[in-house]
N, C-alpha and C. Protein backbone atom coordinates (compact mmCIF):
# COMPACT_ATOMS: atom_id res chain seq x y z
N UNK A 1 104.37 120.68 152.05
CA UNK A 1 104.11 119.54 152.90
C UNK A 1 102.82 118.89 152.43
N UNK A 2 102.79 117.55 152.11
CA UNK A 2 101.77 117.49 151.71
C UNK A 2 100.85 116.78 152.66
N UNK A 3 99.80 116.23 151.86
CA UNK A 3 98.08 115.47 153.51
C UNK A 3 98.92 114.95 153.98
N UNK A 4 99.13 113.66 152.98
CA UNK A 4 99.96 112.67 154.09
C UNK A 4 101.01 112.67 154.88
N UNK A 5 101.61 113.81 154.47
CA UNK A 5 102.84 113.68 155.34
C UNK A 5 102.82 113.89 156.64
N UNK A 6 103.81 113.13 157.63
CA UNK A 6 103.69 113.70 159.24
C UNK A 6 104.37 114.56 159.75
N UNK A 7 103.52 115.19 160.34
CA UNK A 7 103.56 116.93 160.79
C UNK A 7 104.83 116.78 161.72
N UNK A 8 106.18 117.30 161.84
CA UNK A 8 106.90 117.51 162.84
C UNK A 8 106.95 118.25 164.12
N UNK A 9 106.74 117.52 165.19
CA UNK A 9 106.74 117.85 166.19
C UNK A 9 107.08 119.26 166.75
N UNK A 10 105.93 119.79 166.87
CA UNK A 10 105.32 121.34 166.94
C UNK A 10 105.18 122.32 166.28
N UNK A 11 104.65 121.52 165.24
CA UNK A 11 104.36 122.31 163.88
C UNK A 11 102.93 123.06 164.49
N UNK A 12 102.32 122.69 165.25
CA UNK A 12 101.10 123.09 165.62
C UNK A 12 101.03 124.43 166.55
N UNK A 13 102.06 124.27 167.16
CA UNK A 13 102.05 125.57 168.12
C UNK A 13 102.36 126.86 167.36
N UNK A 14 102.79 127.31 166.47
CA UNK A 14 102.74 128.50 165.80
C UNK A 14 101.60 129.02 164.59
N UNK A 15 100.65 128.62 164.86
CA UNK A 15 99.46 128.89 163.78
C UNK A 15 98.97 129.84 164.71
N UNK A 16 98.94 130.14 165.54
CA UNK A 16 98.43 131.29 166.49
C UNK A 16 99.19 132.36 167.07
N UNK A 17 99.02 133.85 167.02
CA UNK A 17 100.03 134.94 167.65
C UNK A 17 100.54 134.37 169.23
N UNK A 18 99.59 133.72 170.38
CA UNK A 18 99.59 134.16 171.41
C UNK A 18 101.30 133.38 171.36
N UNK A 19 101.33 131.78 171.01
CA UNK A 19 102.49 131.38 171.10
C UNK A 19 103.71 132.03 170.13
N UNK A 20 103.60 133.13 169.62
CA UNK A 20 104.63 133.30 168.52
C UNK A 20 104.76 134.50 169.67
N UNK A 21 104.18 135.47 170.23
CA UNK A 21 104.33 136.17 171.07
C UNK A 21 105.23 135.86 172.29
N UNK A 22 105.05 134.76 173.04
CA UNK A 22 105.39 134.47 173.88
C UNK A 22 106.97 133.53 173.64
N UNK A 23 106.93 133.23 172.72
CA UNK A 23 108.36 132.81 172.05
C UNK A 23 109.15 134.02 171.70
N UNK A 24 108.71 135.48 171.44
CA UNK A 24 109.76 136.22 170.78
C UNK A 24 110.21 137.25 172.32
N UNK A 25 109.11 136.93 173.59
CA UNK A 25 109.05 137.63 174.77
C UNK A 25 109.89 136.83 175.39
N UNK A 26 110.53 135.31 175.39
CA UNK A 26 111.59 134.63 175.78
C UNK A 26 112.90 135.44 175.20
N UNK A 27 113.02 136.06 174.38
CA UNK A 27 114.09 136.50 173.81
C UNK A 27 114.74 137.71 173.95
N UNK A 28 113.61 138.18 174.35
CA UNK A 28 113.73 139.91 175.19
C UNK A 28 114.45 140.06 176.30
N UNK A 29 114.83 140.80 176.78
CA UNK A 29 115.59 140.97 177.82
C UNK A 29 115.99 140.08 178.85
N UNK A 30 115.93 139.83 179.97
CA UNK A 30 116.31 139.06 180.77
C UNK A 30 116.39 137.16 179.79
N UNK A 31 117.70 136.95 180.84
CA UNK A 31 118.25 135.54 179.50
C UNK A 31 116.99 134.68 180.06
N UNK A 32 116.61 134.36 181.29
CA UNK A 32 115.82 133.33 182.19
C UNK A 32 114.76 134.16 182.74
N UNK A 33 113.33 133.98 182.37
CA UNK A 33 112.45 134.10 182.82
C UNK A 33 111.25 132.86 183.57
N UNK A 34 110.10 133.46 184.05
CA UNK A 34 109.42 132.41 184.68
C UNK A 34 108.10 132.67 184.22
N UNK A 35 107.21 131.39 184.42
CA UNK A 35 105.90 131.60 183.60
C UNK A 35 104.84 132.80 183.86
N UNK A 36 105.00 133.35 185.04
CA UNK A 36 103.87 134.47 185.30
C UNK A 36 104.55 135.50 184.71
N UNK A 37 105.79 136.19 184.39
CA UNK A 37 106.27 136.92 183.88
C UNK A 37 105.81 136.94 182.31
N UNK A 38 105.96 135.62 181.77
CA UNK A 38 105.91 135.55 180.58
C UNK A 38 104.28 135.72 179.98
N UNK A 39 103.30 135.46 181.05
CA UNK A 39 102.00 135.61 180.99
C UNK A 39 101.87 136.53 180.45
N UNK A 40 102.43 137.61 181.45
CA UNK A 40 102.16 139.13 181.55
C UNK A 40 102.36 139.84 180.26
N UNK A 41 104.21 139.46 179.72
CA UNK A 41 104.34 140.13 178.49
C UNK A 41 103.50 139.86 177.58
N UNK A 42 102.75 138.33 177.74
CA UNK A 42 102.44 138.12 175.98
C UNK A 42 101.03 137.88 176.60
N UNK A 43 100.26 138.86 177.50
CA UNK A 43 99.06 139.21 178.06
C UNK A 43 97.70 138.10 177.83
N UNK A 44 98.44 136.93 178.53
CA UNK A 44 97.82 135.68 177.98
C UNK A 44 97.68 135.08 179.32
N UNK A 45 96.64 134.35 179.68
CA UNK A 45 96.38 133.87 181.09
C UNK A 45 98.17 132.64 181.76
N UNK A 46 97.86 132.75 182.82
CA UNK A 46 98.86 132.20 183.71
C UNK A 46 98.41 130.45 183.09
N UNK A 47 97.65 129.65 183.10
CA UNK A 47 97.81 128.64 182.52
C UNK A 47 97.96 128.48 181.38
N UNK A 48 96.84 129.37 180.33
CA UNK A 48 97.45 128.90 178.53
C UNK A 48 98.91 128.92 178.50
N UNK A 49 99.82 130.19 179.52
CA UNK A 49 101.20 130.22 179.10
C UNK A 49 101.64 129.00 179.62
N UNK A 50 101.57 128.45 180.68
CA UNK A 50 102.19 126.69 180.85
C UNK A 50 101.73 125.88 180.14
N UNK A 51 100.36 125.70 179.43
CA UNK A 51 100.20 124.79 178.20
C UNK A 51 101.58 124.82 177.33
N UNK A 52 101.45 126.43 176.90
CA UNK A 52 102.16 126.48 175.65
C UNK A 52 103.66 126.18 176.17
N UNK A 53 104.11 126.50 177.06
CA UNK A 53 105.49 126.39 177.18
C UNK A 53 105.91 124.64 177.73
N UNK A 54 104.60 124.17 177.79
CA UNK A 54 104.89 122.83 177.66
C UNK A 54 104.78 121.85 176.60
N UNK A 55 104.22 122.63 175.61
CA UNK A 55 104.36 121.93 174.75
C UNK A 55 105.37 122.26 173.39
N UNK A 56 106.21 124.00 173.92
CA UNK A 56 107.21 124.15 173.51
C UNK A 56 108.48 123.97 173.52
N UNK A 57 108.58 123.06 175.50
CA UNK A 57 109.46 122.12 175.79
C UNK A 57 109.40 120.54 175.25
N UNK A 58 108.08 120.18 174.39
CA UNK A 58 108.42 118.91 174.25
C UNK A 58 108.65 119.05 172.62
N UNK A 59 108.62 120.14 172.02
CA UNK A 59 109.33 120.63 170.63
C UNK A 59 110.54 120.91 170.56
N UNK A 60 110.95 120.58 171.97
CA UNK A 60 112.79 121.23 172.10
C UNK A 60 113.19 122.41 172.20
N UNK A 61 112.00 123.48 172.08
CA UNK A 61 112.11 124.94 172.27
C UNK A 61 112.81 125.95 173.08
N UNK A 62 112.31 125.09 174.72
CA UNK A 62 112.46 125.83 175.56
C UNK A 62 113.14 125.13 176.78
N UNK A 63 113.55 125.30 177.51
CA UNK A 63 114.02 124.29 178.90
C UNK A 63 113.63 124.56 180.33
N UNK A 64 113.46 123.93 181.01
CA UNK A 64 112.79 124.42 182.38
C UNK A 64 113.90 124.58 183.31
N UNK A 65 114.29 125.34 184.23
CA UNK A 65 115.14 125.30 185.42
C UNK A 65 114.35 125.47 186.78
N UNK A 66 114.92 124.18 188.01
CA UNK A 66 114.29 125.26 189.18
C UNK A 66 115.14 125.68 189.57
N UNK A 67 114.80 126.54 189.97
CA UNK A 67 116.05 127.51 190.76
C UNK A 67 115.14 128.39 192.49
N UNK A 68 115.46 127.43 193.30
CA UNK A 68 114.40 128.25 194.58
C UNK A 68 113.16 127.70 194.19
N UNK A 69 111.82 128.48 194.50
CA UNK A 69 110.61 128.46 194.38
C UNK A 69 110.66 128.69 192.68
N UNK A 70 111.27 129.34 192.29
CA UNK A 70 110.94 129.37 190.96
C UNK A 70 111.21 128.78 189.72
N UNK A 71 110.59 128.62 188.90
CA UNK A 71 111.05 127.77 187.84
C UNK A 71 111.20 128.70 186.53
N UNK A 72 112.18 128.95 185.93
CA UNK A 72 113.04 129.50 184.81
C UNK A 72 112.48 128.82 183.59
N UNK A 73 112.32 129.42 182.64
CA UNK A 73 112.37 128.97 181.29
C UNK A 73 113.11 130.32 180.65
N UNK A 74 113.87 128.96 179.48
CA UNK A 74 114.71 129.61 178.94
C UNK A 74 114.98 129.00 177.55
N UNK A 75 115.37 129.78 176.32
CA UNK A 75 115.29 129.20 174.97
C UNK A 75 116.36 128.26 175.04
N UNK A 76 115.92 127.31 174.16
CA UNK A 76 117.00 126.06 173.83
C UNK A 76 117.84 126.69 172.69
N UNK A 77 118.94 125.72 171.99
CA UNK A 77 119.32 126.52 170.75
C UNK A 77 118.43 126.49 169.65
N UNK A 78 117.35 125.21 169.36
CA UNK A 78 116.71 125.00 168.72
C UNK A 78 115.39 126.18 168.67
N UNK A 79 115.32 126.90 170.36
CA UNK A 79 114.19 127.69 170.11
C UNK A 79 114.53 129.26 169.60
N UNK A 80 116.33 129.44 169.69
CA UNK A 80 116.60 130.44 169.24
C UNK A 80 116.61 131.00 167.94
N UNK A 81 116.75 129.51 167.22
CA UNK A 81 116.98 129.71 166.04
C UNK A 81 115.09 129.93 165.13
N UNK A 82 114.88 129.49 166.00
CA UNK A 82 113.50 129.49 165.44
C UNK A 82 112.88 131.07 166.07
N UNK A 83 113.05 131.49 166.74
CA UNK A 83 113.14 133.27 166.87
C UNK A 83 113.66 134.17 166.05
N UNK A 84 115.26 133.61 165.52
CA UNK A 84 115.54 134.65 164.22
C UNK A 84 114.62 133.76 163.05
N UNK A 85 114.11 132.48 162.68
CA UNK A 85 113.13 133.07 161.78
C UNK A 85 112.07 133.79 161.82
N UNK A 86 111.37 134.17 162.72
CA UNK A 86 110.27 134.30 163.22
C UNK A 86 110.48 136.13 162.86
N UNK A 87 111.27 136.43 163.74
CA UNK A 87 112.27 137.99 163.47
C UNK A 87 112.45 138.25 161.83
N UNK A 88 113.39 137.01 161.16
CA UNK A 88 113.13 137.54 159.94
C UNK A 88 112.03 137.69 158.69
N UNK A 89 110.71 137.17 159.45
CA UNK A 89 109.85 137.11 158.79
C UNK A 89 108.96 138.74 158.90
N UNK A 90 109.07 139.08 160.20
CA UNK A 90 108.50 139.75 160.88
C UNK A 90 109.17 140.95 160.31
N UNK A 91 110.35 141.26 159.48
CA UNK A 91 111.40 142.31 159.20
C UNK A 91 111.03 141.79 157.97
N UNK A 92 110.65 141.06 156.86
CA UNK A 92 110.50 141.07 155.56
C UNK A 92 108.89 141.30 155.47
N UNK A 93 107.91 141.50 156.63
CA UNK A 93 106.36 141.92 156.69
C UNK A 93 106.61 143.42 156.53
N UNK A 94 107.53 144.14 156.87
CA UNK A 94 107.01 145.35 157.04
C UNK A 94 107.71 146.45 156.09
């Protein structure tokens, strides 16, 4: 990629573990989780995780549901696929 070129929309959110964490903790067990849950797994404060998952919904990542008091996030197909790379990178590290 070179200077000039323009960066595609959320190229930025994976230069750091906490969001690569919290993307591979969407994928774990339960299909629909909610943001304090997701805090917890990827042991990251209750707001950085709604930053990030908002700006992993406007990358197409993730999708919001309410459902009751609570609000669900859940991988898009676009964020799944971007989990098995993430997985297969993570399986050709070790």
């Amino acid at each position: 990629m070179g200077v000039h070129m323009k960066k595609p929309q959320g190229f930025g959110i994976f230069l750091r573990e906490k969001p690569i964490e919290l993307l591979l903790s969407l994928a774990l067990g339960e299909k629909d989780k909610y943001p304090s849950m997701l805090a917890k797994e990827s042991k990251c404060t209750y707001s950085h995780t709604v930053h990030l998952l908002q700006k992993m919904q406007k990358a197409s990542l993730v999708d919001f549901e309410k459902k009751g008091r609570l609000k669900l996030v859940s991988l898009t197909k676009k964020g799944e696929q971007v989990v098995d790379s993430f997985n297969k990178i993570i399986t050709d590290l070790h």
